[in-house]
C-alpha atoms as a PDB file:
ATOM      1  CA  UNK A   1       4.675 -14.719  14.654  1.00  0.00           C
ATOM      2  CA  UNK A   2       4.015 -13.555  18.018  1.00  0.00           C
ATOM      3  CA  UNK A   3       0.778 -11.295  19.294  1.00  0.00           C
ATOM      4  CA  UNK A   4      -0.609 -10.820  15.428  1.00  0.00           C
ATOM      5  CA  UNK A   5      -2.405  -7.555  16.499  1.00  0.00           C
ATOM      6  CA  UNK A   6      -5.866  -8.308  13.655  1.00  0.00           C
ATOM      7  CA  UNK A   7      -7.446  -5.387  14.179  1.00  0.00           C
ATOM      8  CA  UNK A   8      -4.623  -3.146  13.509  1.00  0.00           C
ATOM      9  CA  UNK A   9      -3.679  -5.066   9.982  1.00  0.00           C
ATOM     10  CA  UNK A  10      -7.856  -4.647   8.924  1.00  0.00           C
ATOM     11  CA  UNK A  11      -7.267  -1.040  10.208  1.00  0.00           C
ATOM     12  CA  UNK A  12      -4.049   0.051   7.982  1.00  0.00           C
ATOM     13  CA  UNK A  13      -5.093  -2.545   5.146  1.00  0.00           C
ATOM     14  CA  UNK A  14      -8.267  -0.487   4.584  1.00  0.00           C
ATOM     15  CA  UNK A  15      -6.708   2.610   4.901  1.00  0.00           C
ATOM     16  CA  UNK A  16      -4.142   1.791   2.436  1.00  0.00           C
ATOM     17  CA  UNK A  17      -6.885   0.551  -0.023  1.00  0.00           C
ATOM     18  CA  UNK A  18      -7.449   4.433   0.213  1.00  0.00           C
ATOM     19  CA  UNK A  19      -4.367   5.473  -0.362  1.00  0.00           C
ATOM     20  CA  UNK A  20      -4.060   3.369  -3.563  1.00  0.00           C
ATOM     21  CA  UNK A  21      -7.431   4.344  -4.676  1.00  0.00           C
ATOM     22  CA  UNK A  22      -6.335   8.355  -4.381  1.00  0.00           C
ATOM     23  CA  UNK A  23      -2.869   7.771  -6.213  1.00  0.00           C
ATOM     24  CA  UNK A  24      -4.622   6.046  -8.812  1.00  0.00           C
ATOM     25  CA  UNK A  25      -7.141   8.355  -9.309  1.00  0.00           C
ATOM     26  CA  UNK A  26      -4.736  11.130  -9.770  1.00  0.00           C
ATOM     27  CA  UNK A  27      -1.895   9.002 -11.835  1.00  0.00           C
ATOM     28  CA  UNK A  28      -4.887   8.299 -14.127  1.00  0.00           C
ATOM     29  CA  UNK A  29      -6.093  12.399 -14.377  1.00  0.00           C
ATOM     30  CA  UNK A  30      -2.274  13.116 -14.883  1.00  0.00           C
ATOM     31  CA  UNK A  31      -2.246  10.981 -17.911  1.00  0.00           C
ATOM     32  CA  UNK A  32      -5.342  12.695 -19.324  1.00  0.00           C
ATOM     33  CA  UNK A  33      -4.289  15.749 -18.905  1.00  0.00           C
ATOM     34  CA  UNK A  34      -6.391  17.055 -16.489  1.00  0.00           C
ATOM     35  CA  UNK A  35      -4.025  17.305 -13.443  1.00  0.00           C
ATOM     36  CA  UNK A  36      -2.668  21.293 -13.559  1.00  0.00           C
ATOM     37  CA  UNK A  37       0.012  21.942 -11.608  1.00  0.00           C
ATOM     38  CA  UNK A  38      -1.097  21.737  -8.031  1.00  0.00           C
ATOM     39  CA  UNK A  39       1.702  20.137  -5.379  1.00  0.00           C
ATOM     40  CA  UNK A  40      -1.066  17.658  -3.675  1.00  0.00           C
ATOM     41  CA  UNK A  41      -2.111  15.824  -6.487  1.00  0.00           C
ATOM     42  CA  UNK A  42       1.055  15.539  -8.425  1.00  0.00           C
ATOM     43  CA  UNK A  43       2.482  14.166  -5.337  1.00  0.00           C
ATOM     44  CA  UNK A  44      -0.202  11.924  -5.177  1.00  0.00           C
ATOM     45  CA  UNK A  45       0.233  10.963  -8.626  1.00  0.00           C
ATOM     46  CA  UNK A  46       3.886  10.252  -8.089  1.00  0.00           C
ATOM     47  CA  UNK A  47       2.604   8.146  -5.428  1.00  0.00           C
ATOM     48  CA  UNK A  48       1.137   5.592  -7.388  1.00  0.00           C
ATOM     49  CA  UNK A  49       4.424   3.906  -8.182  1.00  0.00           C
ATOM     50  CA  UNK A  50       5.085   3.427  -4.873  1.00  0.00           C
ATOM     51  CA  UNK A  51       1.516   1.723  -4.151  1.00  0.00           C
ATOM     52  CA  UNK A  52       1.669   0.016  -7.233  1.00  0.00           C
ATOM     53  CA  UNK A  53       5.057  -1.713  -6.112  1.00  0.00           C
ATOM     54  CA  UNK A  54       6.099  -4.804  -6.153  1.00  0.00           C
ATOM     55  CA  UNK A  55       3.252  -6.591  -7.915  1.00  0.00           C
ATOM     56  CA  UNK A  56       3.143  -4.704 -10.832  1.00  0.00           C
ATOM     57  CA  UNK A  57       6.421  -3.809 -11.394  1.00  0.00           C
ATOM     58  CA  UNK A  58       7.551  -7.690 -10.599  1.00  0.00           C
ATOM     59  CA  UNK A  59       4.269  -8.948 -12.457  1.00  0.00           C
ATOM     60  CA  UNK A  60       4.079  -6.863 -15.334  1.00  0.00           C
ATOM     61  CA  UNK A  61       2.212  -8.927 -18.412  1.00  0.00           C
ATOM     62  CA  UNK A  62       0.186 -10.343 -15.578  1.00  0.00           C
ATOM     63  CA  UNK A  63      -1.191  -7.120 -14.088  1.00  0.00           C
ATOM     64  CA  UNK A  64      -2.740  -5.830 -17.501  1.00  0.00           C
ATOM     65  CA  UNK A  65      -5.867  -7.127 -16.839  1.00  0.00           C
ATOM     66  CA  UNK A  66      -7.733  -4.938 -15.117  1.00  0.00           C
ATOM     67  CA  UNK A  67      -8.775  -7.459 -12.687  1.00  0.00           C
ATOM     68  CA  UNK A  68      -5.186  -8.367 -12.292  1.00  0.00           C
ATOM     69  CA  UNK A  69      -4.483  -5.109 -11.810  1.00  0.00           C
ATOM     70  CA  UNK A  70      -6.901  -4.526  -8.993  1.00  0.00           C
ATOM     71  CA  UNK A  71      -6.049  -7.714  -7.541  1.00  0.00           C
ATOM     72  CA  UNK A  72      -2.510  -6.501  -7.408  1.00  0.00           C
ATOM     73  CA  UNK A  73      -2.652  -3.333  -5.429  1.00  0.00           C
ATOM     74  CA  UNK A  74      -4.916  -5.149  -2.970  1.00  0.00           C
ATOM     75  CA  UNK A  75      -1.996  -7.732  -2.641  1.00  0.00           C
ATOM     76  CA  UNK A  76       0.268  -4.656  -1.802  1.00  0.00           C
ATOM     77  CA  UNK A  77      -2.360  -3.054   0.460  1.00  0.00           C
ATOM     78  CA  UNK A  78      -1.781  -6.254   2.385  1.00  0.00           C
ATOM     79  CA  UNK A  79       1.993  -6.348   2.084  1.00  0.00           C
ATOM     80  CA  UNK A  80       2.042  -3.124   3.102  1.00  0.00           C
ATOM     81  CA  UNK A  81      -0.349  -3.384   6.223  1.00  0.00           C
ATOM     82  CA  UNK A  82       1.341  -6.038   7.381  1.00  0.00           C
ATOM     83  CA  UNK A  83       4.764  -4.848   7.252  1.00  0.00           C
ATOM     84  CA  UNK A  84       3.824  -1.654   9.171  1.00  0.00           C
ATOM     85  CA  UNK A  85       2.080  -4.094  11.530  1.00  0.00           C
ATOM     86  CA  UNK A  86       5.723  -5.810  12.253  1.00  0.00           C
ATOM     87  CA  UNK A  87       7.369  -2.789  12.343  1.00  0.00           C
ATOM     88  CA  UNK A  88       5.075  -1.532  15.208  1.00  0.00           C
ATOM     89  CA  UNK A  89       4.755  -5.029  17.150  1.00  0.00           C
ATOM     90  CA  UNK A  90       8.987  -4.300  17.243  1.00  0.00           C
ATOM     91  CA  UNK A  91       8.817  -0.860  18.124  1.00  0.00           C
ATOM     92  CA  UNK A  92       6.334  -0.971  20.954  1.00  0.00           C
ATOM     93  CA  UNK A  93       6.077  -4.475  22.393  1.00  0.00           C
ATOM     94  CA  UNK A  94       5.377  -5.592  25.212  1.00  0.00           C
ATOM     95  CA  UNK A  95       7.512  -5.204  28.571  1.00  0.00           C
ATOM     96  CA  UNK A  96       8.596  -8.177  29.555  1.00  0.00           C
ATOM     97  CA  UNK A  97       9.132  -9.750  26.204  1.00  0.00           C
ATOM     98  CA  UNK A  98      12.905 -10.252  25.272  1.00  0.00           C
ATOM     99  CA  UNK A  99      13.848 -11.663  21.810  1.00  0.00           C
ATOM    100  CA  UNK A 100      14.408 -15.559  22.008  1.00  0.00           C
ATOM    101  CA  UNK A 101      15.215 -15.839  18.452  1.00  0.00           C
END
């Protein structure tokens, strides 16, 4: 892996441990009822299956635990961060640097 850019992976990591943490919180109001009918927070309650992917849709019996569970949307946080972290070393690298692969 060339020019790892840290700082940007802790950056998007921690905001997508927000992310999931907002879809949860409304995926969980939606199941008790306590939603209405506002476009925001369905959508972020729709969300949630996207954050929640692919632990616990790969992993289901192991991500009932709720520690498990937690565990597992912090693994996709970090997929997640570091995919967008490819993605933008590819988009915007370097001039200079040609692909030798």
């Amino acid at each position: 892996m060339k020019r790892f850019n840290s700082a940007f992976f802790i950056i998007v990591s921690i905001i997508m441990a927000g992310i999931a943490f907002l879809t949860f919180r409304e995926a969980y109001a939606r199941d008790e009822g306590k939603i209405g009918t506002g476009f925001i927070r369905n959508f972020l309650a729709d969300m949630f299956n996207v954050m929640r992917f692919p632990t616990h849709t790969l992993l289901k019996g192991w991500s009932r635990v709720p520690l498990n569970f937690s565990l597992g949307l912090l693994v996709n946080c970090l997929l997640y961060a570091f995919i967008l972290e490819r993605i933008l070393y590819f988009i915007i690298r370097p001039k200079g640097e040609e692909d030798s692969d």
